[in-house]
N, C-alpha and C. Protein backbone atom coordinates (compact mmCIF):
# COMPACT_ATOMS: atom_id res chain seq x y z
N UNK A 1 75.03 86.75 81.94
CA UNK A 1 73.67 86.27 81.81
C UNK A 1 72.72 87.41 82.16
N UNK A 2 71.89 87.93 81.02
CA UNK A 2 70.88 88.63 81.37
C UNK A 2 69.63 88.11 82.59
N UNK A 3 69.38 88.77 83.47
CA UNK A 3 68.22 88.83 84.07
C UNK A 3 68.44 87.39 84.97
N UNK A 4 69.59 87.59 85.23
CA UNK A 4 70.30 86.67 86.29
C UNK A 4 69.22 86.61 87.53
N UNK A 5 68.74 87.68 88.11
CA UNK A 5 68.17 87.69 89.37
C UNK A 5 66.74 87.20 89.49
N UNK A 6 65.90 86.86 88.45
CA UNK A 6 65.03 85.79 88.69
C UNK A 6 64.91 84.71 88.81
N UNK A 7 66.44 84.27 88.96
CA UNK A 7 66.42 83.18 89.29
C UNK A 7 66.54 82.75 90.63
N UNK A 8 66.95 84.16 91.54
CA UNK A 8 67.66 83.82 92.96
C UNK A 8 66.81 83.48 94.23
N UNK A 9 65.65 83.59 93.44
CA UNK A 9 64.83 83.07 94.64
C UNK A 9 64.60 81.96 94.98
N UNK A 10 65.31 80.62 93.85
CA UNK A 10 65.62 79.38 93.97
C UNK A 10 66.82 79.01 95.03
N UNK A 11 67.41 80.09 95.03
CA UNK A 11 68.89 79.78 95.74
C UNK A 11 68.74 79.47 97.43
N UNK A 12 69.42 78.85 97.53
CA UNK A 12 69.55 78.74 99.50
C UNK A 12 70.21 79.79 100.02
N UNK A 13 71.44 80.04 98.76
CA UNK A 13 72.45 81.11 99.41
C UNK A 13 73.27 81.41 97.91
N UNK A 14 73.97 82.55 98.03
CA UNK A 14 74.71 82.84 96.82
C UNK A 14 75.81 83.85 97.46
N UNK A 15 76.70 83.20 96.73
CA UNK A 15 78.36 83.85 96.81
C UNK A 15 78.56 84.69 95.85
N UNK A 16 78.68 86.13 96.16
CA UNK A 16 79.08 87.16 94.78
C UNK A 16 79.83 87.75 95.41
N UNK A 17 80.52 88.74 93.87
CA UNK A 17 81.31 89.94 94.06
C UNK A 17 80.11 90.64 95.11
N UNK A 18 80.43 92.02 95.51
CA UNK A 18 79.91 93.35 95.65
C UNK A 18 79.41 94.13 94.81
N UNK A 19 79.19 93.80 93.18
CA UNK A 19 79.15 94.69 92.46
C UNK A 19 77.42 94.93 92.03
N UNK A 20 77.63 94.80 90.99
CA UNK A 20 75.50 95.30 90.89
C UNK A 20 75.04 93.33 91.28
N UNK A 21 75.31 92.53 91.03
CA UNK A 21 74.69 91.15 91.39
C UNK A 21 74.72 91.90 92.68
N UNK A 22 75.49 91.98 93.68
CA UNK A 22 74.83 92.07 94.97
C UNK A 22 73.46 92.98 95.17
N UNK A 23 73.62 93.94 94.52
CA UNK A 23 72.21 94.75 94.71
C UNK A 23 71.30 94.30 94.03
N UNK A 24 71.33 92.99 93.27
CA UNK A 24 70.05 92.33 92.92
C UNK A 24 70.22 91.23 93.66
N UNK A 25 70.85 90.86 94.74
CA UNK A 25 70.47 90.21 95.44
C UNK A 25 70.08 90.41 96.68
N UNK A 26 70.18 91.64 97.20
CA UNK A 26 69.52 92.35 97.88
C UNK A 26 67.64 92.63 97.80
N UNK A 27 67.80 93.53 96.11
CA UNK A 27 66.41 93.40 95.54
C UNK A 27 65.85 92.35 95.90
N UNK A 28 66.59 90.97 95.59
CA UNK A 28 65.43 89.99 95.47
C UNK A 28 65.47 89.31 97.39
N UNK A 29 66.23 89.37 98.14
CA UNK A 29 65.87 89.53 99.39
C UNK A 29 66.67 87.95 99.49
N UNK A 30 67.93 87.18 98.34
CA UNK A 30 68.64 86.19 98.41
C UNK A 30 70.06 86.13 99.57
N UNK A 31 69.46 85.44 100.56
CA UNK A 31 70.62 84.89 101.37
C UNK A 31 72.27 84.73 100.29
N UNK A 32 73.07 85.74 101.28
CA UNK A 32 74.10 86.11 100.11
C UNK A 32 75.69 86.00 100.63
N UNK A 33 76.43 85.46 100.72
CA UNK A 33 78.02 85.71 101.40
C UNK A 33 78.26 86.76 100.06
N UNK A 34 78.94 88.17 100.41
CA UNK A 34 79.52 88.65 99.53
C UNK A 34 81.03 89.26 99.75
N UNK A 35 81.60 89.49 98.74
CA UNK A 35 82.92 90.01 98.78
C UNK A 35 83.37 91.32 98.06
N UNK A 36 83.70 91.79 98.24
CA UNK A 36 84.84 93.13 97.72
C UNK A 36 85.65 92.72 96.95
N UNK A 37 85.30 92.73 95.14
CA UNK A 37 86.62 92.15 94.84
C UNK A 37 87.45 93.62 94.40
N UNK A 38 86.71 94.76 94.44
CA UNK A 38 87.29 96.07 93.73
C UNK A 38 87.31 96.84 94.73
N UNK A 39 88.06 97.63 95.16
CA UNK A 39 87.89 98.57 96.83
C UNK A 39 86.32 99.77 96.54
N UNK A 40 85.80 99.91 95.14
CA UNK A 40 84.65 100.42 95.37
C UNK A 40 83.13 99.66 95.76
N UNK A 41 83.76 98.24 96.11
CA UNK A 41 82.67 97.65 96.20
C UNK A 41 82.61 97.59 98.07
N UNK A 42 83.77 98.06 98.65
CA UNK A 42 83.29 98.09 100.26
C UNK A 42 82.55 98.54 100.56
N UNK A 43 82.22 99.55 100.69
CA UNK A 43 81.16 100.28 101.15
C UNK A 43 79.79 99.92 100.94
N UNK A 44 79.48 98.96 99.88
CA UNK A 44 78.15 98.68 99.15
C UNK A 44 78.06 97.58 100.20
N UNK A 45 79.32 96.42 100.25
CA UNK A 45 78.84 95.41 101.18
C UNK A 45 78.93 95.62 102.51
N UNK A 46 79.71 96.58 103.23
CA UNK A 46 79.44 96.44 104.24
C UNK A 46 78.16 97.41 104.61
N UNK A 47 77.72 98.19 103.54
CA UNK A 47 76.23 98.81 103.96
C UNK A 47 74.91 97.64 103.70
N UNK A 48 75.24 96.80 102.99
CA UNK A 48 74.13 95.99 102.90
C UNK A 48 74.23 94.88 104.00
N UNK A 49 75.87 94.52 104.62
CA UNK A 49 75.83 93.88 105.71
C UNK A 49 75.05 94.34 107.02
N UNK A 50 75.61 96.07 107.11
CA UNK A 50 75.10 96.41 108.14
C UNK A 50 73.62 96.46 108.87
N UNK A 51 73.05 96.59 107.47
CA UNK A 51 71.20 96.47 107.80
C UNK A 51 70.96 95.12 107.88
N UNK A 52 71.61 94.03 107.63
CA UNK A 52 71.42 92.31 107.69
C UNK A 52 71.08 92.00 107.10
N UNK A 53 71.24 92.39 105.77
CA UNK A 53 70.86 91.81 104.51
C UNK A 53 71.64 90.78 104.49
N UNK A 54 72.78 90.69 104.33
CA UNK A 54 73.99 89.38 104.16
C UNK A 54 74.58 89.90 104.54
N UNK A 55 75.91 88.89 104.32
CA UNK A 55 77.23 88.44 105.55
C UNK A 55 78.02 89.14 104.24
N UNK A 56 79.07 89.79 105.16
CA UNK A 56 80.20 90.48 103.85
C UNK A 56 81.23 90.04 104.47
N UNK A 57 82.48 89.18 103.59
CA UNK A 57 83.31 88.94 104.17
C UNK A 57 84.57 89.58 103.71
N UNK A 58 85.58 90.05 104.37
CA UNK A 58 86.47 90.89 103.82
C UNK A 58 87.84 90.30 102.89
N UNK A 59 87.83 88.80 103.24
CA UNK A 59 88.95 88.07 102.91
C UNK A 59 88.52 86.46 102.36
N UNK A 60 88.27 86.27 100.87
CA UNK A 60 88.05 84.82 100.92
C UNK A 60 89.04 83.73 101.19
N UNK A 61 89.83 83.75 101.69
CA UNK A 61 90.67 83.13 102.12
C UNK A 61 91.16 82.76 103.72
N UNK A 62 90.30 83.71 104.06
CA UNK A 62 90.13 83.23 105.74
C UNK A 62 88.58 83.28 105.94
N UNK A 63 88.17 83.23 104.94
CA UNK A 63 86.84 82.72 105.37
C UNK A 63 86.41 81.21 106.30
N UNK A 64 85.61 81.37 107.18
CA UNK A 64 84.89 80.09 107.89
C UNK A 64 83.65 79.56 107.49
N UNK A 65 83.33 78.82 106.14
CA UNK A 65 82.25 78.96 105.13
C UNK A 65 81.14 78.28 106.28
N UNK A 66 81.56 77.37 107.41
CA UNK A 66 80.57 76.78 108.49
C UNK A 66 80.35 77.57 109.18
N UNK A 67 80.83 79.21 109.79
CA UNK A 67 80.37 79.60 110.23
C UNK A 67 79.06 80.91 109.50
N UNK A 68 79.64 80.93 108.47
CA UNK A 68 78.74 81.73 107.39
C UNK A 68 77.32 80.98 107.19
N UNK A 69 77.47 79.75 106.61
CA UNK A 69 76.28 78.75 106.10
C UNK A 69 75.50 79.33 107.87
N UNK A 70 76.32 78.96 109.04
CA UNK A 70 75.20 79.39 110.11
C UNK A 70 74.81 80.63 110.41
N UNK A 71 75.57 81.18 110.16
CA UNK A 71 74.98 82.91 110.14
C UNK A 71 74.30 83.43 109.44
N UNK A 72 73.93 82.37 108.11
CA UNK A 72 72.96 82.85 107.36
C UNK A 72 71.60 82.97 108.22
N UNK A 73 71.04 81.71 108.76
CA UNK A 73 70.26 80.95 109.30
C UNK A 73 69.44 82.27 110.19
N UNK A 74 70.54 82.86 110.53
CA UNK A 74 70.29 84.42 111.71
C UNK A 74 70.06 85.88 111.02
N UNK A 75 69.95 85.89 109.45
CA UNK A 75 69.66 86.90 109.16
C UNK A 75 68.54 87.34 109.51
N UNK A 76 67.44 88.19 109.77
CA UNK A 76 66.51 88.52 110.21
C UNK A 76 65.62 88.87 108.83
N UNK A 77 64.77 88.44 108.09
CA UNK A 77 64.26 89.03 107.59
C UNK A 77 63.31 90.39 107.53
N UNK A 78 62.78 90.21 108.78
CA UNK A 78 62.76 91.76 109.51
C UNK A 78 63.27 93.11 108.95
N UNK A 79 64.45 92.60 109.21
CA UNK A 79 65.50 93.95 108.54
C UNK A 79 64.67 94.26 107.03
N UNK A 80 64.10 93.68 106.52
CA UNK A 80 63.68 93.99 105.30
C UNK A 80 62.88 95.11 105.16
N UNK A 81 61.79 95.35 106.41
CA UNK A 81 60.95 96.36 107.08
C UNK A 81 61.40 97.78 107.71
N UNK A 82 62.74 97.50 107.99
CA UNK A 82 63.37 99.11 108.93
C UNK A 82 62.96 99.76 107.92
N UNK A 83 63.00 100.96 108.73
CA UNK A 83 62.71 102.51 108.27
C UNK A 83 63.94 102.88 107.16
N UNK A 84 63.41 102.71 106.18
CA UNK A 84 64.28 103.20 104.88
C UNK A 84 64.54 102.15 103.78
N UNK A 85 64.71 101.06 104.37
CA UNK A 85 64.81 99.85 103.65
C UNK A 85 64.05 99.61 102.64
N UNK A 86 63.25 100.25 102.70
CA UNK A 86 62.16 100.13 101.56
C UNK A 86 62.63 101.05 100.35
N UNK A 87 62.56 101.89 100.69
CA UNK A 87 62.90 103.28 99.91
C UNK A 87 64.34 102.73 98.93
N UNK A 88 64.99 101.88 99.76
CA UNK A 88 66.56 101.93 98.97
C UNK A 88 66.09 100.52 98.23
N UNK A 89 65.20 99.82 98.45
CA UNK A 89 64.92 98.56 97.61
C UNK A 89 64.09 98.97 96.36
N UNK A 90 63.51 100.14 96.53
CA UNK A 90 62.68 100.70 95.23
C UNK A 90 63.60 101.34 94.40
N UNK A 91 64.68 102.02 94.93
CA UNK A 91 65.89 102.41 94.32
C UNK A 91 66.73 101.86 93.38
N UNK A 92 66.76 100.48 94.29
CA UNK A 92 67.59 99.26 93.15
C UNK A 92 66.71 98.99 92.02
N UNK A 93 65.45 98.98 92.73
CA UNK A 93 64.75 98.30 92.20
C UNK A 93 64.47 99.32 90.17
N UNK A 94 64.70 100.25 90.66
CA UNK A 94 64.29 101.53 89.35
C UNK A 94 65.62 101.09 88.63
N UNK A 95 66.39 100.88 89.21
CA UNK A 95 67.83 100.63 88.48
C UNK A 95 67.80 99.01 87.82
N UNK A 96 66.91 98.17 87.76
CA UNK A 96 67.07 97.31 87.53
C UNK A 96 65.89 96.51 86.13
N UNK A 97 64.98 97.42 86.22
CA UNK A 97 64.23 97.26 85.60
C UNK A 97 63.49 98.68 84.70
């Protein structure tokens, strides 16, 4: 589906790969559980985990989806503001449009 990511600001939360959907869901600032389904996609989620963008989980199969749904709740939107965060959202952002 083209131009998938205008829609995500409807979403409560969204479950993706790691792959470019996650960095438009980043762009669009969508509460996100994501996963690694390709080993080049680690690094993308656990760098977008690390600033608190979303929850990256390493294994869907031991996932605790009740403790995720609550950890969403604790993302900080804040994080949206750190020093750089901006810069790498204009980044996606050139890549996306």
């Amino acid at each position: 589906m083209q131009e998938i990511y205008k829609c995500f600001s409807s979403y409560d939360c969204v479950i993706s790969a790691g792959g470019l959907t996650a960095s438009e869901l980043m762009l669009t600032q969508t509460p996100s559980i994501l996963y690694a389904t390709v080993p080049h996609q680690i690094s993308r989620c656990e760098y977008f985990h690390s600033q608190g963008w979303c929850l990256y989980e390493p294994s869907l199969e031991s996932t605790d989806f009740n403790r995720c749904l609550a950890a969403l709740a604790d993302l900080d939107t804040a994080n949206w503001d750190q020093s750089g965060t901006r810069a790498v959202s204009k980044k996606i952002k050139s890549l996306l449009f």
